[in-house]
Each structure stands twice: as structure tokens, then as C-alpha cells.
N, C-alpha and C. Protein backbone atom coordinates (compact mmCIF):
# COMPACT_ATOMS: atom_id res chain seq x y z
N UNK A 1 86.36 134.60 100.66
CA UNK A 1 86.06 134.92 102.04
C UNK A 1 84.62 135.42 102.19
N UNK A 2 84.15 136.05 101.60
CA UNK A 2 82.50 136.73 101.10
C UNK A 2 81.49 135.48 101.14
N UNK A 3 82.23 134.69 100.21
CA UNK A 3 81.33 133.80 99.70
C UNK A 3 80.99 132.28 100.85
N UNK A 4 82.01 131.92 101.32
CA UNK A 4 82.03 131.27 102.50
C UNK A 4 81.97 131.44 103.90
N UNK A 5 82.07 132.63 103.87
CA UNK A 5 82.47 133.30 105.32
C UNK A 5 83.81 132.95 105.80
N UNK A 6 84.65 132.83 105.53
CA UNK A 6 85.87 131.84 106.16
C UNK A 6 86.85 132.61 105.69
N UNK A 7 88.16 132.75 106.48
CA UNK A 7 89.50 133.70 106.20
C UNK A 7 90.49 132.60 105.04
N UNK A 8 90.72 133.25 103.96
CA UNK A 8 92.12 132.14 103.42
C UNK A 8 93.27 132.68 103.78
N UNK A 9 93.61 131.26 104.15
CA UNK A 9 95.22 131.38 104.56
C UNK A 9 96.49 131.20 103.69
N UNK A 10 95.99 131.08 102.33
CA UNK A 10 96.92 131.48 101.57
C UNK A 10 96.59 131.35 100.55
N UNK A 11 97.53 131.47 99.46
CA UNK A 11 97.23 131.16 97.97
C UNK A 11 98.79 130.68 97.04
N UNK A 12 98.30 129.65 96.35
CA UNK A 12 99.19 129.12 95.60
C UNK A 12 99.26 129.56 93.88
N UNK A 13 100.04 130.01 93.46
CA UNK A 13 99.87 130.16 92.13
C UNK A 13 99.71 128.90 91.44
N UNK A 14 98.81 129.41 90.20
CA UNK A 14 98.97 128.13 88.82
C UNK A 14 99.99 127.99 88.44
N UNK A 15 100.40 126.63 88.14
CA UNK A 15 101.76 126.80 87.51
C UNK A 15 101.56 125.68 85.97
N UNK A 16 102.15 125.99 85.25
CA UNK A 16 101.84 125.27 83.63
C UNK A 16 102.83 123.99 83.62
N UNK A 17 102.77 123.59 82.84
CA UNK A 17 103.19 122.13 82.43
C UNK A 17 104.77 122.84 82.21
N UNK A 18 105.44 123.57 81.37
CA UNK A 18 106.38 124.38 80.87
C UNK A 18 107.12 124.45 82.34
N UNK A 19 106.51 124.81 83.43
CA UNK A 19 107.25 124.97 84.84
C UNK A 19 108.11 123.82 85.20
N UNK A 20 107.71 122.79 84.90
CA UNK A 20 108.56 121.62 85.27
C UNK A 20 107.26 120.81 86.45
N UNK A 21 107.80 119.63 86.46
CA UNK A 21 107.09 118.57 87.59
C UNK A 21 106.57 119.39 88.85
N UNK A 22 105.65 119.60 89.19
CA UNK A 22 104.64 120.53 90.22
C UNK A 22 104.80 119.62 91.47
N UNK A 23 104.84 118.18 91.55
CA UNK A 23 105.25 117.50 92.08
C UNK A 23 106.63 117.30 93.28
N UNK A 24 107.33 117.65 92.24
CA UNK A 24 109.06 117.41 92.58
C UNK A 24 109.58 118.94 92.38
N UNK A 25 108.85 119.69 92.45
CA UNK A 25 109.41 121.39 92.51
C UNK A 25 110.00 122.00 93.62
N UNK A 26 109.28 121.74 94.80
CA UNK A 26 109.82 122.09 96.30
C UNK A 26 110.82 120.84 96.77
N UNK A 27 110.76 119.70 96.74
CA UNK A 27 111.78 118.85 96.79
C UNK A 27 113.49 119.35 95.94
N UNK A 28 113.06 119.47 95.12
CA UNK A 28 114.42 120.02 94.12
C UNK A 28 114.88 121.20 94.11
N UNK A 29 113.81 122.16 94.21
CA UNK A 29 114.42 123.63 94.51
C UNK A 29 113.64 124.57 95.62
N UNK A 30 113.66 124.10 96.72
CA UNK A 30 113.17 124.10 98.37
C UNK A 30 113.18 126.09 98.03
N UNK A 31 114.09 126.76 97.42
CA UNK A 31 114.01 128.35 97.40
C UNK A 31 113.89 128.78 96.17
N UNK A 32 112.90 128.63 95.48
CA UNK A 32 112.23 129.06 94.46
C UNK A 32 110.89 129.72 95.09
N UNK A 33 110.98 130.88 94.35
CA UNK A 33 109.52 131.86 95.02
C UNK A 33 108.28 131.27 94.77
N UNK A 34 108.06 129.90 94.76
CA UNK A 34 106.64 128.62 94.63
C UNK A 34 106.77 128.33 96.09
N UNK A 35 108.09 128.19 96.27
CA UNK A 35 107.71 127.23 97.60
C UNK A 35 107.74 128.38 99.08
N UNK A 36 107.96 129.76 98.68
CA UNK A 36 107.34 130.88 99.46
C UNK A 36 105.76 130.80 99.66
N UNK A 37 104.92 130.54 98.38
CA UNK A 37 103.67 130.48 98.64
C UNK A 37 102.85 129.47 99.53
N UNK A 38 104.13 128.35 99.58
CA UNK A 38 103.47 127.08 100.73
C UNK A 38 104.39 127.61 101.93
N UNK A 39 105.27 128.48 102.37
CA UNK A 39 105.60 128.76 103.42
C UNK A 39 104.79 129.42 104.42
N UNK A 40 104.50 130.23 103.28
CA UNK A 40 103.26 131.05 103.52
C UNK A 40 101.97 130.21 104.31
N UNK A 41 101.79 129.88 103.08
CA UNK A 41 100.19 128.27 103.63
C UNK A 41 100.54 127.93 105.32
N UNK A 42 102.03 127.52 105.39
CA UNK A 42 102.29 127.01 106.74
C UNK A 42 102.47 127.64 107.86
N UNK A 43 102.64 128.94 107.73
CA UNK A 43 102.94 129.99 108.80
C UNK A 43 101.47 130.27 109.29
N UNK A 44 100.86 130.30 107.88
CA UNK A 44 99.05 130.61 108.36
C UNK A 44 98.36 129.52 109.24
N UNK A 45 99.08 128.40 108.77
CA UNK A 45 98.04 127.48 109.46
C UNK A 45 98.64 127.12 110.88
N UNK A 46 100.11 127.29 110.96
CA UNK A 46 100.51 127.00 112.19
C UNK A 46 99.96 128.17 113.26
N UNK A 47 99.70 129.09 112.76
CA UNK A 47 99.28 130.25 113.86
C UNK A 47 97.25 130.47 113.54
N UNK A 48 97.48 129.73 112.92
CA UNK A 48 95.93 129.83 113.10
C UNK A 48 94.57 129.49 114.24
N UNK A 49 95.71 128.61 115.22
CA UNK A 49 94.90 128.81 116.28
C UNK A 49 95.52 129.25 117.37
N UNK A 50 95.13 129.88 118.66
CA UNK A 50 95.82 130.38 119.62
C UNK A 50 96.40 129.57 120.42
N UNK A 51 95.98 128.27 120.18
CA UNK A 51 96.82 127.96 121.90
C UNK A 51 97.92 126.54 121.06
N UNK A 52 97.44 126.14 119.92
CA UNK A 52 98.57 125.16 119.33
C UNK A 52 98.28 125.29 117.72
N UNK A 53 99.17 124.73 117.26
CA UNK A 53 98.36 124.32 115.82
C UNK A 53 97.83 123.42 115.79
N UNK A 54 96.69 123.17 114.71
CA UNK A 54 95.75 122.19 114.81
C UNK A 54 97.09 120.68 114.12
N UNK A 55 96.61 119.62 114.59
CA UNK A 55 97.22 118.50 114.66
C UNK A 55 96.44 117.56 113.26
N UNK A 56 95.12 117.74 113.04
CA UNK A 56 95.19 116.94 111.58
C UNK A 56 94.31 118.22 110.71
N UNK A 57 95.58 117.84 109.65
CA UNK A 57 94.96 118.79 108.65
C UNK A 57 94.02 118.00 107.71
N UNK A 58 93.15 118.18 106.87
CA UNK A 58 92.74 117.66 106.08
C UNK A 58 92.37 118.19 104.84
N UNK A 59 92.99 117.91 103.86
CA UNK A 59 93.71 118.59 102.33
C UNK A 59 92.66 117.76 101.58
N UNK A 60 91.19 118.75 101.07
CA UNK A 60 90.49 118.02 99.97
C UNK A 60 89.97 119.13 99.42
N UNK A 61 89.27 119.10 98.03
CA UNK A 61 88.48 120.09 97.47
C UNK A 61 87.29 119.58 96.42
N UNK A 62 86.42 120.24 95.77
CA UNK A 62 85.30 119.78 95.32
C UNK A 62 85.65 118.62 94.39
N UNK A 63 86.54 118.90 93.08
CA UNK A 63 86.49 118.13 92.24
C UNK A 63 88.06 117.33 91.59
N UNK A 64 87.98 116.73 90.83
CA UNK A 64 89.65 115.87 90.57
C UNK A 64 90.68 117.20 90.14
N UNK A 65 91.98 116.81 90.63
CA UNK A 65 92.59 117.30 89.68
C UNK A 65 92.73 118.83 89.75
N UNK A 66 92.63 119.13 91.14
CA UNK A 66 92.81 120.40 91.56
C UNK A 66 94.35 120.46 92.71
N UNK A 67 94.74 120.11 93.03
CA UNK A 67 96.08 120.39 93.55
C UNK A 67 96.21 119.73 94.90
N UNK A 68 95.31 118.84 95.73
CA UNK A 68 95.15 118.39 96.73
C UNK A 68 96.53 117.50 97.39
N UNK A 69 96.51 116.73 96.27
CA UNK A 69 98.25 115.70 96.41
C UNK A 69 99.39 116.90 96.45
N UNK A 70 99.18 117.68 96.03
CA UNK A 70 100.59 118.43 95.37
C UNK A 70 100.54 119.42 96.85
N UNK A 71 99.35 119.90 96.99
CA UNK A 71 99.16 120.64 98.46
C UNK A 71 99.90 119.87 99.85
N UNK A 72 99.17 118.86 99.88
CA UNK A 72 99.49 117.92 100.84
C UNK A 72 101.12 117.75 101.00
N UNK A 73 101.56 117.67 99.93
CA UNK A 73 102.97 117.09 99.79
C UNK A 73 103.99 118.10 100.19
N UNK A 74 103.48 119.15 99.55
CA UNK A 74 104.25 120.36 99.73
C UNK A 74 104.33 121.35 101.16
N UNK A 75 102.63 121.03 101.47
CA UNK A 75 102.52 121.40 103.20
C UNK A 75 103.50 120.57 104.25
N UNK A 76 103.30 119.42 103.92
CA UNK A 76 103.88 118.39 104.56
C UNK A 76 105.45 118.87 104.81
N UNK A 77 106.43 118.69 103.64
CA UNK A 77 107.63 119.25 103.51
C UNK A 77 108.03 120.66 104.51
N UNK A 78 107.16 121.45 103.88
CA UNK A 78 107.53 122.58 104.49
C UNK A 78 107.46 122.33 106.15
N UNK A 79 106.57 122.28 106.50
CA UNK A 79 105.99 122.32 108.05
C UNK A 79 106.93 121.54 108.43
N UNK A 80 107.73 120.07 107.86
CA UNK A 80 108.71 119.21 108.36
C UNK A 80 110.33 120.03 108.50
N UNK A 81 110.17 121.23 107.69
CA UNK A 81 111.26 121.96 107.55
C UNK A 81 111.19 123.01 109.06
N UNK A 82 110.41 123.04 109.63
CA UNK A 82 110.06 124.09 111.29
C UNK A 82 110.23 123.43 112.30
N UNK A 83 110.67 121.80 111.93
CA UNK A 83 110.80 121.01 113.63
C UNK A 83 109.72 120.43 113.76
N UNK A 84 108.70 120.36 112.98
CA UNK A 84 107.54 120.16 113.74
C UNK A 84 107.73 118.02 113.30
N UNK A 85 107.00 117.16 113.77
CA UNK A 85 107.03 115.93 113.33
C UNK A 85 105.49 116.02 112.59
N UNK A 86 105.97 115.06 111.85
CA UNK A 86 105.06 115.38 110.71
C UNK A 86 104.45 114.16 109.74
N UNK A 87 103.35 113.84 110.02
CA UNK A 87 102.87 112.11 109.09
C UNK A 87 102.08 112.64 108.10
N UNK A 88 102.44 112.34 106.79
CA UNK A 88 101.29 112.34 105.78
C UNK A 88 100.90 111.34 105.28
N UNK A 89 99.68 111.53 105.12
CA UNK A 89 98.72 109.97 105.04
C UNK A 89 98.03 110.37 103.61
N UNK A 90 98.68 109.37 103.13
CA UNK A 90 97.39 108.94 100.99
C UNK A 90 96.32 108.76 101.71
N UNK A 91 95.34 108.85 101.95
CA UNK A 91 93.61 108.61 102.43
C UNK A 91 93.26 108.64 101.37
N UNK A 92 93.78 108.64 100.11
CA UNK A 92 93.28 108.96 99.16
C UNK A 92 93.05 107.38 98.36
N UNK A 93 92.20 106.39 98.78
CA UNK A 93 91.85 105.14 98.86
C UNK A 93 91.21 104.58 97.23
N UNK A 94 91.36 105.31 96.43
CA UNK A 94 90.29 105.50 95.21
C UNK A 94 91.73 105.65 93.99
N UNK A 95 92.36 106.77 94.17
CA UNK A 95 93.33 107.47 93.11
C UNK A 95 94.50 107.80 93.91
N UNK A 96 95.15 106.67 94.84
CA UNK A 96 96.54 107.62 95.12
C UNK A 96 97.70 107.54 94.66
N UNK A 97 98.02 109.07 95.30
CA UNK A 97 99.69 108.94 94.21
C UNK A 97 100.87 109.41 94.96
N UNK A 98 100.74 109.43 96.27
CA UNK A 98 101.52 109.86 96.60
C UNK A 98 102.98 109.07 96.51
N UNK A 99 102.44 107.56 97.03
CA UNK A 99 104.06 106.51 96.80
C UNK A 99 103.92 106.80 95.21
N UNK A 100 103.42 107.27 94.34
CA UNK A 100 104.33 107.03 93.04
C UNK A 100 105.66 108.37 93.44
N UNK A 101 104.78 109.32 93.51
CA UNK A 101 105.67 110.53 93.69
C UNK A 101 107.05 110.73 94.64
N UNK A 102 106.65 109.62 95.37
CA UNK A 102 107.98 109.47 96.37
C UNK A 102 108.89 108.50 96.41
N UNK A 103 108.06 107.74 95.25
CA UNK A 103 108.66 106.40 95.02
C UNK A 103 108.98 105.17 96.03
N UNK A 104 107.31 105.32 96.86
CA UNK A 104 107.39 104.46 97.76
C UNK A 104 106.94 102.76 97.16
N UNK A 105 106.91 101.80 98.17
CA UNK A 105 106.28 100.55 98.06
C UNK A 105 104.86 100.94 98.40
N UNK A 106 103.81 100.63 97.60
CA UNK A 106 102.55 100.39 98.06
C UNK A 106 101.79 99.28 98.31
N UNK A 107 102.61 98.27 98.25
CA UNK A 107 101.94 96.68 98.37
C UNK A 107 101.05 96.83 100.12
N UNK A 108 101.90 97.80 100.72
CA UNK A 108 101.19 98.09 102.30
C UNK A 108 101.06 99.02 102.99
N UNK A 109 99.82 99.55 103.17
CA UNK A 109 99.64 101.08 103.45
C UNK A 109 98.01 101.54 104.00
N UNK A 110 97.61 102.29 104.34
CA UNK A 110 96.40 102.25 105.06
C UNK A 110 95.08 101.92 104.81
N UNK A 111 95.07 101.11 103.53
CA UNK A 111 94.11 100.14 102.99
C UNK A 111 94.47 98.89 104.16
N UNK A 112 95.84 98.62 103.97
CA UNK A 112 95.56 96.75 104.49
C UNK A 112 95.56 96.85 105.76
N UNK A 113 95.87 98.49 106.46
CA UNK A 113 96.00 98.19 108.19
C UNK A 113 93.97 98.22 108.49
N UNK A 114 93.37 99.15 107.78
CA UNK A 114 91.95 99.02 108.08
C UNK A 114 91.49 98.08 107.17
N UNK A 115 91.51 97.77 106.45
CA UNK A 115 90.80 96.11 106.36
C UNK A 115 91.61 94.76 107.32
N UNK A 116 92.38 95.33 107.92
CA UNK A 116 92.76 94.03 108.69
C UNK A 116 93.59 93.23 108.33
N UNK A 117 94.44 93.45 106.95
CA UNK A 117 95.26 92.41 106.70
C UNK A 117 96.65 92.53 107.23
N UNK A 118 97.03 93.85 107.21
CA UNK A 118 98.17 93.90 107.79
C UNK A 118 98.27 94.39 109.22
N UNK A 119 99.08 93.97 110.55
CA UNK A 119 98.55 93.93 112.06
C UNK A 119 98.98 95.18 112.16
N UNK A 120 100.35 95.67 111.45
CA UNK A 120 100.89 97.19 111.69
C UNK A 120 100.59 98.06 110.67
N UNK A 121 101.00 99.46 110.86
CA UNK A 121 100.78 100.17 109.91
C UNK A 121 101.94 100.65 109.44
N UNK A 122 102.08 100.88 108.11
CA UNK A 122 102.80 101.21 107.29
C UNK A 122 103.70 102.63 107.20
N UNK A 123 104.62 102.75 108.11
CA UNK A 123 104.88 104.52 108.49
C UNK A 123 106.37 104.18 107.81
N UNK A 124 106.80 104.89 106.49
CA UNK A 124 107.50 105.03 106.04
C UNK A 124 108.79 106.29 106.06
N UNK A 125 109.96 106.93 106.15
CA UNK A 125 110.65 107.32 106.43
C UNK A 125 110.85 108.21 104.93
N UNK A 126 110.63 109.85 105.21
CA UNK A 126 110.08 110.54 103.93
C UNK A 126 111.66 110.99 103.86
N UNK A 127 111.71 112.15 102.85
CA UNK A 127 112.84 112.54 102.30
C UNK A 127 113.25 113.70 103.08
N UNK A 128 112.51 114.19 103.82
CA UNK A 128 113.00 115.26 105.10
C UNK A 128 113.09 114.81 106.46
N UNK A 129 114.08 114.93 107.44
CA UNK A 129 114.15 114.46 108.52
C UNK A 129 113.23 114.44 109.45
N UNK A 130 112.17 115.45 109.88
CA UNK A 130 110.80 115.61 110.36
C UNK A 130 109.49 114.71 109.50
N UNK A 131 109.79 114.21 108.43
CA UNK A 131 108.51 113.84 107.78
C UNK A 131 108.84 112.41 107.90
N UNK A 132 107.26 111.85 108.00
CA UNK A 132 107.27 110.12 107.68
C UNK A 132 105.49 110.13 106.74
N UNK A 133 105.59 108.97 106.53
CA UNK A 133 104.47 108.65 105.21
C UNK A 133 103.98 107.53 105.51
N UNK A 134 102.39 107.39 105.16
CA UNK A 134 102.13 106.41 105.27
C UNK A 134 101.36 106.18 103.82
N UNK A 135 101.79 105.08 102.92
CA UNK A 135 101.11 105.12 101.51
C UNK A 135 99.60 104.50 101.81
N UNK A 136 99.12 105.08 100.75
CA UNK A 136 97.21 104.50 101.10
C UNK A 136 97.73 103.10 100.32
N UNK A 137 98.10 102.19 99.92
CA UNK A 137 98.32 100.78 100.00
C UNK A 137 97.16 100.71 99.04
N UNK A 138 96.24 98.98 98.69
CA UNK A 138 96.41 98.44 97.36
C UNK A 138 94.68 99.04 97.21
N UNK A 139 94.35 99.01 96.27
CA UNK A 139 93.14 99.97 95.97
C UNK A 139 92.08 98.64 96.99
N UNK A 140 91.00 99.08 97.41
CA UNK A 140 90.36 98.39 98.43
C UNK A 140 88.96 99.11 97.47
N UNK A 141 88.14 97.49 97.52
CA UNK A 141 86.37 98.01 97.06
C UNK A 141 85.95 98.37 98.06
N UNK A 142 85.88 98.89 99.00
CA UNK A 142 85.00 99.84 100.04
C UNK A 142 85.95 101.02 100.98
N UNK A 143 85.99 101.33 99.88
CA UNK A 143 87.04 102.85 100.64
C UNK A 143 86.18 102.89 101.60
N UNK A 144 85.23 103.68 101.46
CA UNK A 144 84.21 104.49 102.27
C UNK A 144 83.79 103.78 103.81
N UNK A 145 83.52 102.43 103.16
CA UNK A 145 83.83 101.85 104.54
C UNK A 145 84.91 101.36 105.80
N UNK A 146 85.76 101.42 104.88
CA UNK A 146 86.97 100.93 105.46
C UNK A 146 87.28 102.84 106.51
N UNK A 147 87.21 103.54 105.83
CA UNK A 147 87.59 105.13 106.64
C UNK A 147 86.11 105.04 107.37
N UNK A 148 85.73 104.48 107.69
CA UNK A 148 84.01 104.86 108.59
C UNK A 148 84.44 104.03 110.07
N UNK A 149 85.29 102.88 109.42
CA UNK A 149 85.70 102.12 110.29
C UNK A 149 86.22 101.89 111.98
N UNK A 150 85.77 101.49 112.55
CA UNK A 150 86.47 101.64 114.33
C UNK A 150 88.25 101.89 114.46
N UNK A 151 88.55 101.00 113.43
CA UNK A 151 90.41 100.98 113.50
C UNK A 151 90.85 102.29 112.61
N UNK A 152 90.40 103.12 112.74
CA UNK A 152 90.63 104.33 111.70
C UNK A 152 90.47 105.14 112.93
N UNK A 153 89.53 105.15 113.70
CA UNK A 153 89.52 106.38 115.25
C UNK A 153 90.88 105.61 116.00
N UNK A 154 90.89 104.29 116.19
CA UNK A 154 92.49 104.15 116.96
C UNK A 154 93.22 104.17 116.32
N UNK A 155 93.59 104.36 115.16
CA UNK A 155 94.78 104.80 114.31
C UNK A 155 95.06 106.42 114.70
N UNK A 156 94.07 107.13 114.43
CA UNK A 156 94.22 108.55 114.56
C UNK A 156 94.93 108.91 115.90
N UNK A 157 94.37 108.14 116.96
CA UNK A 157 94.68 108.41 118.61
C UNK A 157 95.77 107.94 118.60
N UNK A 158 96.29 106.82 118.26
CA UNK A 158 97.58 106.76 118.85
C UNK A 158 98.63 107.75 117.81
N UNK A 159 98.42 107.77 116.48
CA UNK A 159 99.26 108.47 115.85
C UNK A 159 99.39 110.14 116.09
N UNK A 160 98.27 110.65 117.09
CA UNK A 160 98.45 111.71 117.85
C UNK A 160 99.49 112.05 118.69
N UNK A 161 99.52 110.50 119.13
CA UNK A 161 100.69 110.84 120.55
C UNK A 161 101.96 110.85 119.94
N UNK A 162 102.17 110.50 118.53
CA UNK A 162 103.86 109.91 117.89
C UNK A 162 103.90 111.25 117.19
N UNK A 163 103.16 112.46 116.16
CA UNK A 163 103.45 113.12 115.76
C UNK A 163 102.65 114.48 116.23
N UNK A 164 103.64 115.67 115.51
CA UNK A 164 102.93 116.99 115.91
C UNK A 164 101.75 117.52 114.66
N UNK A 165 102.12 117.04 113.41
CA UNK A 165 101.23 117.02 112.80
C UNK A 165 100.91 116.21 111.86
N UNK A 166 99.62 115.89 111.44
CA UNK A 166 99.08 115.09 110.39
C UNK A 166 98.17 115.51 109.40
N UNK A 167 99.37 115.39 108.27
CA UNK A 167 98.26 115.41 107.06
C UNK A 167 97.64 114.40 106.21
N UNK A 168 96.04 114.66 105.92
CA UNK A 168 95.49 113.72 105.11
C UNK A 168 95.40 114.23 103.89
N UNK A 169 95.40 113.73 102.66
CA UNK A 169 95.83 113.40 101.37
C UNK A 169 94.64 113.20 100.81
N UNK A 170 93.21 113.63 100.79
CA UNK A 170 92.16 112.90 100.78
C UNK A 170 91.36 113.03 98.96
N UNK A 171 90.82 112.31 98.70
CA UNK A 171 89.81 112.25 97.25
C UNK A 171 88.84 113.85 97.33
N UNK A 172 88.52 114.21 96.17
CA UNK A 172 87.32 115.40 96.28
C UNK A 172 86.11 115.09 96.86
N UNK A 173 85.50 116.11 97.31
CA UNK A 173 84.00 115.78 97.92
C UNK A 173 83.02 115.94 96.99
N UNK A 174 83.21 116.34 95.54
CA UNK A 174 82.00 116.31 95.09
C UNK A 174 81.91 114.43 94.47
N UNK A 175 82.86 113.93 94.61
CA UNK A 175 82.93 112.40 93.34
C UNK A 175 82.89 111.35 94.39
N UNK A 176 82.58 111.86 95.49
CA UNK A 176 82.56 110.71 96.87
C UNK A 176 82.78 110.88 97.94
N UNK A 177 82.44 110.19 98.82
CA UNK A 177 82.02 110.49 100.31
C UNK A 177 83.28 110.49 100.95
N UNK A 178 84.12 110.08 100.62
CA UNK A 178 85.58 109.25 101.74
C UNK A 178 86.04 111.14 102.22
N UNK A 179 85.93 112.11 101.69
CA UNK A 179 86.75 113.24 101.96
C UNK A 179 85.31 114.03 103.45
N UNK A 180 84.12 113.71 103.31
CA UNK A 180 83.34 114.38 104.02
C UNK A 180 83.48 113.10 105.12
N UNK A 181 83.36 111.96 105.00
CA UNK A 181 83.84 111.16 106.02
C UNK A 181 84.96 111.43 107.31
N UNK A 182 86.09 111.60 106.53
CA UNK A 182 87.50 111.76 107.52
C UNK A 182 87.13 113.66 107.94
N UNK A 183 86.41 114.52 107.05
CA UNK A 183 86.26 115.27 108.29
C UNK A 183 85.17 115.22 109.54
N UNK A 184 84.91 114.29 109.35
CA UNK A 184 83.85 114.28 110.27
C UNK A 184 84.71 113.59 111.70
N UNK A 185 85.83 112.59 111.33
CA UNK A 185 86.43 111.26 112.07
C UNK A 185 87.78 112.64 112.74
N UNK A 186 88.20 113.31 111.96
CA UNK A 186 89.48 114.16 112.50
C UNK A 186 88.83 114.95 112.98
């Protein structure tokens, strides 16, 4: 908070390999004192602004391999557990994992709706009744362009009007642009 100027709204513990799948932890045991610490995350962020909660979140940090997927996934869940409707989006166009983790199809997902190959987009039906998914689909050579893209601002707008919140899933900002991009676009 010193160092950025900025309030944190929560904190997640480390958890070791020995803990079990970090992944599939709040899915499997929804009341284990882990998934207090993302309740937490969600109470903060839902009241974090005064007049609504903010509608796209965007889940990135400097470098690989810091908890961004596992954040995302776990925010997602929870917040789907309050009523709220809820889309999480792989943006993560480079390294995603979320359909492995959910064991979705990725042959189609928000690679082929912004390059144009596929006319719809890919909104998949998650494992909580409030949540749906959209997988980032087949690795694409121009991430960066494809999220810079015109059909990426009308994706966002209409998927405003269908859910209460949206999370993005996004790559680190120090190894590439695609995460400073989508905050600029949300």
C-alpha cells in the first residue's frame, strides 16, 4: 500500500505442492479456510465501489507463474456463489489453461471469435450455476493484435448487458503487452 499508493483488498496464502491441486481446491472443498481468503478477495471487491461493483475485473501481474489463473478461477466461483452472473474469459491468448482445468473444449474460444473465424462466441456453461466461460481457444500468432482489435470493444458491450460480472484471465505484463492492452480496452 506504501509502495503503490493503492489499498489491498486481500490476501491469499502460499500454498505448497503437499496441499493438493491449487487449482481444484475451492471446487472440491468450497469450506476449507483457503477459500475464506477468496471470500474475502470478493467481499472487497464487490464493495469496493459505492454505487455498484465494478463489472470487468482484470486478473494480471508482473511475471509467469504467480497465481493469476488460479485467482481468476477462484474469484470467479466465489462471486458466482452471491447471485451475481458471472463470465470468465482465458484472455490469456499465449499460455491458457483454464479449459484444461475445467476440462473444457478449446478447439473454440476467444481467439477464433476475434480473428473472425468463428461468427459466435464461445460461452460455455461452468460448474456453478451463476458462472459461464469462455475458453481463449487455439493459440493465435498475434495475440496482441487480435485484443487491440474493434470486435473485442463489441464483445465487451454486449457481454455487459448478459452478465453482472466479468473476469479476465490475462498473461503478465512484464513478458507482453496483451495484459496492459485489455486494461486499457475494459
Amino acid at each position: 500500500e506504501t509502495r503503490l499508493g493503492l489499498a489491498v483488498l486481500g490476501m491469499v496464502p502460499l500454498l505448497q505442492a503437499k496441499d493438493g491441486n491449487i487449482e481444484e481446491l475451492l471446487l472440491q472443498n468450497p469450506q476449507t479456510a483457503f477459500s475464506e481468503h477468496y471470500k474475502n478477495l470478493r467481499t472487497a471487491l464487490l464493495l469496493s465501489s459505492a454505487s455498484k461493483p465494478p463489472q470487468n475485473i482484470l486478473v494480471t501481474s508482473m511475471g509467469p507463474e504467480e497465481g493469476k489463473t488460479v485467482t481468476s478461477m477462484n474469484l470467479a466461483l466465489t462471486i458466482a456463489e452471491s447471485d451475481y452472473s458471472v463470465l470468465l474469459i482465458d484472455s490469456d491468448l499465449r499460455k491458457p489453461r483454464i479449459h484444461s482445468i475445467f476440462g473444457l473444449n478449446n478447439t473454440k474460444g476467444l481467439s477464433t471469435y476475434l480473428a473472425g473465424t468463428s461468427s459466435s462466441i464461445n460461452i460455455i456453461k461452468g460448474p456453478k450455476e451463476n458462472l459461464s466461460i469462455i475458453p481463449a481457444g487455439p493459440l493465435p500468432p498475434n495475440p496482441s493484435e487480435l485484443l487491440s482489435s474493434y470486435k473485442l470493444h463489441e464483445l465487451i458491450r454486449v457481454l455487459k448487458e448478459r452478465y453482472n460480472i466479468i473476469i479476465w484471465d490475462s498473461p503478465p505484463l512484464m513478458t507482453v503487452t496483451d495484459g496492459l492492452i485489455l486494461s486499457q480496452v475494459l
